[in-house]
Protein backbone atom coordinates (compact mmCIF):
# COMPACT_ATOMS: atom_id res chain seq x y z
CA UNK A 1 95.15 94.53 20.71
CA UNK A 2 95.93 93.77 24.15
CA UNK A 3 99.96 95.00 24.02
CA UNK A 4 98.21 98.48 23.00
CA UNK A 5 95.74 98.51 25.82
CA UNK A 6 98.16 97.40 28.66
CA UNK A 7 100.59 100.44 26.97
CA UNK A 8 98.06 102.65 27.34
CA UNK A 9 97.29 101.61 30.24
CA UNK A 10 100.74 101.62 31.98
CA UNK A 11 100.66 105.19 30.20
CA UNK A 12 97.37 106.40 32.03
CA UNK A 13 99.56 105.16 34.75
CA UNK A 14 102.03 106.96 35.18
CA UNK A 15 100.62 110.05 33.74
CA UNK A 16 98.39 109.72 36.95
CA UNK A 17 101.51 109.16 39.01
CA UNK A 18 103.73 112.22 37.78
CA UNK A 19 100.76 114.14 38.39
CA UNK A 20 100.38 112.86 41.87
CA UNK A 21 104.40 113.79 42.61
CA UNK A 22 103.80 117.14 41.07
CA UNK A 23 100.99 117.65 43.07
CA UNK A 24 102.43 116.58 46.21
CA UNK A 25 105.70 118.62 45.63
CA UNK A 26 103.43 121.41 45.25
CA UNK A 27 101.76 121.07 48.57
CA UNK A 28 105.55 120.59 50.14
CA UNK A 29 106.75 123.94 48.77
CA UNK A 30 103.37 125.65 50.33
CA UNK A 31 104.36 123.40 53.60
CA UNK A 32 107.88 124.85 53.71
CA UNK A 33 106.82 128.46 52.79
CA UNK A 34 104.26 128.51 55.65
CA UNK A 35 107.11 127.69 58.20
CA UNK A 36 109.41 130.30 57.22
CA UNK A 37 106.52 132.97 57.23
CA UNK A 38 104.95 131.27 60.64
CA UNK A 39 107.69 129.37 62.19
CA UNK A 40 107.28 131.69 66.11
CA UNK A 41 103.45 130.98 66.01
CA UNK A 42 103.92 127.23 65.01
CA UNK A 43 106.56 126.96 67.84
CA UNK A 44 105.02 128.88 70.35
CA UNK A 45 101.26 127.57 69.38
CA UNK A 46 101.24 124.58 67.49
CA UNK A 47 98.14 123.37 67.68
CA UNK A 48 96.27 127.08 66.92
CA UNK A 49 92.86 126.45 65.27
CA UNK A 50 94.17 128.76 61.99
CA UNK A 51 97.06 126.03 61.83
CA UNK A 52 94.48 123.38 60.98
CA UNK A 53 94.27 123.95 57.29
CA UNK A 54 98.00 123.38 57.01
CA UNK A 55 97.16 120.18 59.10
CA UNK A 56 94.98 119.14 55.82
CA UNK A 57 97.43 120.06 53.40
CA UNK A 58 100.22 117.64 55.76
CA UNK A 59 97.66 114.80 55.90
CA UNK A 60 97.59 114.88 51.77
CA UNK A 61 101.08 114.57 51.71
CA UNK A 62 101.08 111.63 54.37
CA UNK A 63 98.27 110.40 55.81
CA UNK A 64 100.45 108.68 58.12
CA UNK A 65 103.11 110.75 59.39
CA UNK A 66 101.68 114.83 58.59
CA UNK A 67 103.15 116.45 61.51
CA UNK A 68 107.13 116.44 59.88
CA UNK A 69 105.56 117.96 56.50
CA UNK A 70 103.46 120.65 58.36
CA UNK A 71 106.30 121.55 60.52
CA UNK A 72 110.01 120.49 58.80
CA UNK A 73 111.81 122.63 61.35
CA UNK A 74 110.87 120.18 64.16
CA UNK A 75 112.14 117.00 65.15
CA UNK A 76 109.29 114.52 65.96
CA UNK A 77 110.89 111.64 67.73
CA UNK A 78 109.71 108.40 66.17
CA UNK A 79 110.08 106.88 69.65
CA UNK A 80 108.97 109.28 71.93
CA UNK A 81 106.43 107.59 73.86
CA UNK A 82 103.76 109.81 75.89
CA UNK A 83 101.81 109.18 79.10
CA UNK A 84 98.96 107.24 77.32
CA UNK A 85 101.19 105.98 73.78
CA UNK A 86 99.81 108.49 71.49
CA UNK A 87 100.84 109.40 68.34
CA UNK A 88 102.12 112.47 67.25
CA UNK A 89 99.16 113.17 65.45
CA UNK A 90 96.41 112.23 67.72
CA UNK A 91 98.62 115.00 70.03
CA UNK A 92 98.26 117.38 67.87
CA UNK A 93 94.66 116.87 67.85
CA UNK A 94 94.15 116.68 71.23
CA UNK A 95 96.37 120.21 71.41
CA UNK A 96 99.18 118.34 73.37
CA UNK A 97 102.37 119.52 71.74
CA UNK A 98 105.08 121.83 73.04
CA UNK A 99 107.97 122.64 71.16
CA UNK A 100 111.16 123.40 72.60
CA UNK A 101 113.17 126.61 71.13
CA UNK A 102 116.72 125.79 72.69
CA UNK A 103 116.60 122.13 73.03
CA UNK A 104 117.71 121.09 69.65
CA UNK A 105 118.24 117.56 66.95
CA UNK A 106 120.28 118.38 64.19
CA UNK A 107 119.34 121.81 64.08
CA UNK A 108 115.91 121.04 64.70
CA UNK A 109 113.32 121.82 67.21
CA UNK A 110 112.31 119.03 69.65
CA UNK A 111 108.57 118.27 70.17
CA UNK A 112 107.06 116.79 73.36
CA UNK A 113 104.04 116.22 74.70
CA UNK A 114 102.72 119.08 76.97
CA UNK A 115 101.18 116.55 79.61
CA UNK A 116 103.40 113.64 80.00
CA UNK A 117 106.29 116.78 80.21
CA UNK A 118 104.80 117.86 83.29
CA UNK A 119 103.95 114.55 84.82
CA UNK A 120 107.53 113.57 84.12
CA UNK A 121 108.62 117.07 86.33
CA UNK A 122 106.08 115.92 88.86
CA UNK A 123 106.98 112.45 89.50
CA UNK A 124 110.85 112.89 89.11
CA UNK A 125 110.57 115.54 92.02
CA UNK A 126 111.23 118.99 89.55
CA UNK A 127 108.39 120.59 90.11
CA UNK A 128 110.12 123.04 92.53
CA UNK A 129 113.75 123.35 91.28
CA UNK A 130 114.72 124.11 87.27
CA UNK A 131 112.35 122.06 85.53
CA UNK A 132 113.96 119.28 83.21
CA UNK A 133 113.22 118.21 79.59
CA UNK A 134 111.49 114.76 79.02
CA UNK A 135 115.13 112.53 78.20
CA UNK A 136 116.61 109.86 80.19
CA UNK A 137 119.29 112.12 81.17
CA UNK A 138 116.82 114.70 82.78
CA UNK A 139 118.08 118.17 80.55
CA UNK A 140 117.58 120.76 82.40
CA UNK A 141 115.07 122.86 80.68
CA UNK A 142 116.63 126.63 79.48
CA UNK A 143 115.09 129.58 81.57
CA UNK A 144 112.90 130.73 77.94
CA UNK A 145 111.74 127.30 77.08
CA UNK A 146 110.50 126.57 80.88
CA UNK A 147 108.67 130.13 81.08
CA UNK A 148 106.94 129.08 77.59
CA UNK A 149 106.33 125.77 78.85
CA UNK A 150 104.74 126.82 82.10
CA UNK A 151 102.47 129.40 79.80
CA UNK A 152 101.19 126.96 77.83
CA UNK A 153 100.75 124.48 80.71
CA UNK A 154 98.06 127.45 82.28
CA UNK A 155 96.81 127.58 79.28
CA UNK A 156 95.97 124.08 78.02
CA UNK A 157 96.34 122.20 81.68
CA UNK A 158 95.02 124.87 83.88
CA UNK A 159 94.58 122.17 86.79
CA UNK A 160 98.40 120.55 86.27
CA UNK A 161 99.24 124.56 86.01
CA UNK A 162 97.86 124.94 89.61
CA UNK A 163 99.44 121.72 90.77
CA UNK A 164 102.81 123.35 89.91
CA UNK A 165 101.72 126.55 91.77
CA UNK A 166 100.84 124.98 94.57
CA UNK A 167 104.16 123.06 95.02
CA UNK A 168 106.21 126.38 95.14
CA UNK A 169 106.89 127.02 99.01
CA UNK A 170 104.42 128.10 101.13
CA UNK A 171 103.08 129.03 104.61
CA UNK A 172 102.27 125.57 105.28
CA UNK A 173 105.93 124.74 105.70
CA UNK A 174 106.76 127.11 108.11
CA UNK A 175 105.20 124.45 110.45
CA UNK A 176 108.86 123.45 111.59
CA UNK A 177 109.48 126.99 112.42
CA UNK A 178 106.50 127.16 114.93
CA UNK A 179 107.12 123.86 116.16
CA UNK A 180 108.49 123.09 119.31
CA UNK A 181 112.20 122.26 119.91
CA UNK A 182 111.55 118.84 121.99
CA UNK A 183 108.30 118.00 119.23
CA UNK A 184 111.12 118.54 116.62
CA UNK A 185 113.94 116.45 117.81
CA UNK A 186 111.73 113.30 118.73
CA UNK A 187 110.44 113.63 115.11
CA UNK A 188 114.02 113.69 113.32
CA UNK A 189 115.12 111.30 116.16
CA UNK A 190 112.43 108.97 114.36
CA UNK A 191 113.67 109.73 111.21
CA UNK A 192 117.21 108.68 111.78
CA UNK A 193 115.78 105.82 113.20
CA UNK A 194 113.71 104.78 109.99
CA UNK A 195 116.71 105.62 108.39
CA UNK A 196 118.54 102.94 109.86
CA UNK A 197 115.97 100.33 109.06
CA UNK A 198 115.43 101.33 106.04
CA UNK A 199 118.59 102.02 103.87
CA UNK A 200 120.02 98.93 102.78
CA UNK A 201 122.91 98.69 100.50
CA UNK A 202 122.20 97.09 97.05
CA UNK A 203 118.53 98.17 98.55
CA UNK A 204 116.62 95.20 99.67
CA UNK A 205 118.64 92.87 97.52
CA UNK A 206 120.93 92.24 99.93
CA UNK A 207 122.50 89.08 100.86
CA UNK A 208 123.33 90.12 105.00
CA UNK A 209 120.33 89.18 106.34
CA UNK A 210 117.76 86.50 104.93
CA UNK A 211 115.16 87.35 102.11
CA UNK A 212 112.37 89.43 102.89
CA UNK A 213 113.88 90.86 106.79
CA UNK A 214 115.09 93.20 104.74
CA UNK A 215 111.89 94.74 103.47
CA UNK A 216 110.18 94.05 106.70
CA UNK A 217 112.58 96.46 108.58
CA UNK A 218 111.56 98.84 106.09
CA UNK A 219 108.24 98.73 106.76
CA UNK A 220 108.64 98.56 110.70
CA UNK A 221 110.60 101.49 110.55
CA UNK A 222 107.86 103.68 108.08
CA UNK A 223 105.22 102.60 110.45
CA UNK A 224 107.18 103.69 113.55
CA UNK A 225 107.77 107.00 111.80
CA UNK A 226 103.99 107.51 111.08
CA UNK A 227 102.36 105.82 115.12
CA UNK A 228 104.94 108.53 116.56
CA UNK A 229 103.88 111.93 113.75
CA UNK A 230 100.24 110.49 115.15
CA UNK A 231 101.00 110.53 118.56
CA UNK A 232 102.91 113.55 118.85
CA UNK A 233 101.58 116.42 116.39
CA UNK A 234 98.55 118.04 116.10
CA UNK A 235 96.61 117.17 113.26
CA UNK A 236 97.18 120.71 111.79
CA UNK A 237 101.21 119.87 112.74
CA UNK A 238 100.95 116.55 110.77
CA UNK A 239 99.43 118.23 107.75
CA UNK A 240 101.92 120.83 107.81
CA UNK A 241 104.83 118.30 108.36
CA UNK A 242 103.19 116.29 105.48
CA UNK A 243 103.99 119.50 103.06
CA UNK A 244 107.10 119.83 103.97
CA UNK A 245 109.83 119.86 100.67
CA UNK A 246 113.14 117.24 101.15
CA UNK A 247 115.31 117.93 98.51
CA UNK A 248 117.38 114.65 97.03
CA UNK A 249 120.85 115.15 98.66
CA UNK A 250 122.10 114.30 94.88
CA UNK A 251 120.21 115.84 92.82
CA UNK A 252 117.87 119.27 92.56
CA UNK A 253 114.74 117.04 93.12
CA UNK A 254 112.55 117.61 95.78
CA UNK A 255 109.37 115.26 97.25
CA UNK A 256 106.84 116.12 100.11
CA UNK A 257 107.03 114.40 103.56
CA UNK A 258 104.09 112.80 102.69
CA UNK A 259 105.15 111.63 99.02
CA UNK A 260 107.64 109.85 100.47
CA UNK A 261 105.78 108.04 103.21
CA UNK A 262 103.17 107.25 100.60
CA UNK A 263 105.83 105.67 98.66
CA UNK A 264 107.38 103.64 101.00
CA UNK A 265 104.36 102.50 102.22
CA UNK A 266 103.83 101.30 98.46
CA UNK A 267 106.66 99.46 97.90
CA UNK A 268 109.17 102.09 96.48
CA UNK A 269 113.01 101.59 96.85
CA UNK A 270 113.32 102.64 100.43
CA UNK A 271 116.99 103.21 100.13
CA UNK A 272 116.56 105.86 97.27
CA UNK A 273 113.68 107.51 99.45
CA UNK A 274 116.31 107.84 102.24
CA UNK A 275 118.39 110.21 99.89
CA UNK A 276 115.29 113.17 99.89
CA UNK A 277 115.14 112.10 104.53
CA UNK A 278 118.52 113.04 104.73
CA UNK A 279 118.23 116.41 102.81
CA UNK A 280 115.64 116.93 105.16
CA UNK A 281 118.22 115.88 108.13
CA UNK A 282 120.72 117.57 106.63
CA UNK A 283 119.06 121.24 106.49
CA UNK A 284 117.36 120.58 110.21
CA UNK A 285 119.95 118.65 111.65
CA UNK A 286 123.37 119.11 110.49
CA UNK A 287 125.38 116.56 112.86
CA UNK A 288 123.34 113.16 112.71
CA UNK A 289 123.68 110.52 114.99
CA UNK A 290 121.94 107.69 113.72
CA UNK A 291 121.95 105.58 116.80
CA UNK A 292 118.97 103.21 118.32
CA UNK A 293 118.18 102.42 121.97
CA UNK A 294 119.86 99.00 123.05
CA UNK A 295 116.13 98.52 124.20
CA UNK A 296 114.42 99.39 120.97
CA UNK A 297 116.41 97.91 118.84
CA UNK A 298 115.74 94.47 121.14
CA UNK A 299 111.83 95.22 120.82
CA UNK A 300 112.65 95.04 117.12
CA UNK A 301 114.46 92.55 117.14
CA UNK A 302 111.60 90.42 119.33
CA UNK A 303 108.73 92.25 116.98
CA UNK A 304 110.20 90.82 113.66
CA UNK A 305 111.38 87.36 114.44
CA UNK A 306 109.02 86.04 117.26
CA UNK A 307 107.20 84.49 114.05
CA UNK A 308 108.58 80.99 114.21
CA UNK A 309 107.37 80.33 110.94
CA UNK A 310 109.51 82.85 109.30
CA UNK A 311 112.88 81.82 107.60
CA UNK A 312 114.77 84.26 109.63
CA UNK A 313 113.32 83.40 113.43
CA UNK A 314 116.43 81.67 114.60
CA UNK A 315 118.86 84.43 113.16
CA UNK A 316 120.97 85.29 116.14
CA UNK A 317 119.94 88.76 118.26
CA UNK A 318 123.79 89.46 118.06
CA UNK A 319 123.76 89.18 114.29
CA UNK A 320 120.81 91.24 114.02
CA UNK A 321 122.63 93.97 116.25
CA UNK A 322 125.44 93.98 114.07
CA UNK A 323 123.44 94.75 111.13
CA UNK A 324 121.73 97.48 111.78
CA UNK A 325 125.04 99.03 112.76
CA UNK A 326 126.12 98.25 108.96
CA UNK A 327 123.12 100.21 107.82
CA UNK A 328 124.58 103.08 110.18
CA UNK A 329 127.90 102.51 108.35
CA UNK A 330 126.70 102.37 105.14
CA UNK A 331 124.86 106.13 105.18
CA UNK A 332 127.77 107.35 106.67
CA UNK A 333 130.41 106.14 104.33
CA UNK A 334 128.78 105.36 101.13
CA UNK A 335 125.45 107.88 100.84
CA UNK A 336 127.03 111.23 102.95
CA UNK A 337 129.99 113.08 102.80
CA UNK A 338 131.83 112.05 105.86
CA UNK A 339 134.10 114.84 105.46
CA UNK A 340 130.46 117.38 106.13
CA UNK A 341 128.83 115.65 108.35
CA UNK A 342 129.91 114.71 111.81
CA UNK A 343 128.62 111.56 112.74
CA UNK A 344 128.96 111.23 116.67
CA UNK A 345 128.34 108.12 118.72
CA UNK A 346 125.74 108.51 121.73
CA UNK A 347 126.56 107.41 125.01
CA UNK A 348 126.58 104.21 126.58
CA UNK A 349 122.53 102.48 126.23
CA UNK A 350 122.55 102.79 122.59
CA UNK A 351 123.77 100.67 119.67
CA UNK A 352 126.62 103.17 118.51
């Protein structure tokens, strides 16, 4: 008696279960049909309120993974991580999901997440040049994809939207233009001076001067930078300074005047900052000279080690000298092009 119920049983079973696959194959045919009939308004809208009862029809299918059933043209990264770690679903929900038309997996669309696209843009420097795909390698984003993007960013993000409009040049950075030729030159005088203090090779790592001098020169030389904008510019000067664009001498990124002082002054790599101060050089200042006063660089030199208690207060002034001419060195040799730019020694009084 109880061989026949367990048979019939096992039966019910996997009556139920066939019935279950049929259903589901069912509701994977009506999946695939919608995206041939809607694939431009799933791609260019994915999140659409009339897309939501194909959304129910996906979560039947899987309740954990819907988004590959409602859309099996697109390619939903299983490890794509977005600014706050949100699933692809809860994305979707939230109506954070751009798909990318050119950018293609194995013949598939690529998804991203609308936001954490942007804030990648925004804190790799993009906003102003071609905008770049969220990837390690930085894609460059094709011209149709970044005008859809940028649509759907005013759209959804109207706030990011005007964040990205706002970085586009402007009046504000014709401040240079109307600036005085001697207010000018002490400013990028102070900037090759920073830069000297500040790029280190193998960044603050390295093993010429005792730990932490390093990062301490970094800092003396971002706070010099900022006591001399303060003393010398108008406030209205200093905010337009502060605007002004320096575009990564190897790359197409660009960061404000005052993103990069803000970083430095935050513990960012000082040496990679240098890279975006000497596209500023470069463009405002074509032949650099990178040289200190004797008498500065002995202020500095008295500033940083008349600490006793430091580690580095009985390193030798002649030492110290020499290194900051090996920071000279370095940008020359190692970060610029010596054959464009023309690196001149000053006359007698300064270091080089």
């Amino acid at each position: 008696m109880l061989e026949k119920f367990e048979e019939k049983d096992n039966k019910t079973k996997g009556i139920k279960t066939a019935y279950s696959n049929y259903i589901r194959l069912d509701k994977m045919i009506i999946m695939s049909r919608n995206w041939l009939k809607n694939k431009n308004t799933l791609l260019n809208s994915p999140c659409d309120p009339i897309c939501h009862s194909i959304y129910a029809i996906a979560k039947v299918i899987n309740a954990n993974n819907p988004m590959s059933f409602m859309m099996p043209g697109v390619y939903f990264n299983e490890d794509y991580c977005s600014s706050d770690y949100e699933s692809w679903e809860e994305l979707y929900l939230k109506d954070d999901v751009f798909i990318s038309v050119e950018n293609l997996h194995n013949e598939k669309h690529r998804a991203y997440s609308l936001e954490t696209l942007f804030l990648a843009n925004k804190y790799r420097g993009y906003l102003r040049a071609i905008l770049c795909y969220d990837d390690k390698e930085a894609t460059e984003m094709s011209p149709l994809d970044q005008e859809r993007f940028l649509c759907q960013l005013k759209k959804r993000y109207p706030a990011y939207y005007k964040e990205y409009q706002d970085a586009q040049p402007s009046k504000k950075e014709l401040v240079l233009a109307s600036m005085s030729k001697e207010k000018l030159n002490i400013i990028l005088d102070v900037v090759e001076v920073m830069l000297v203090l500040s790029c280190h090779k193998n960044g603050l790592s390295t093993t010429f001067l005792p730990g932490g001098l390093t990062d301490s020169l970094s800092a003396y030389g971002y706070q010099f930078l900022t006591q001399v904008l303060s003393e010398h510019l108008t406030p209205e000067e200093r905010e337009g300074l502060k605007s002004v664009w320096a575009k990564n001498i190897r790359s197409t990124s660009e960061k404000t005047v005052a993103e990069l002082i803000e970083s430095a002054l935050n513990g960012s790599c000082t040496s990679t900052l240098g890279l975006y101060w000497l596209g500023l050089l470069k463009t405002l200042r074509p032949r650099l000279t990178l040289a200190i006063d004797e008498k500065f660089a002995e202020k500095i030199y008295t500033d940083l080690l008349q600490d006793k208690s430091n580690q580095w207060s009985n390193l030798p002034k002649q030492y110290f000298m020499l290194f900051l001419k090996k920071n000279a060195q370095y940008i020359v040799t190692e970060i610029l092009n010596p054959l464009e730019m023309d690196v001149r020694s000053k006359a007698n009084g300064h270091l080089f």
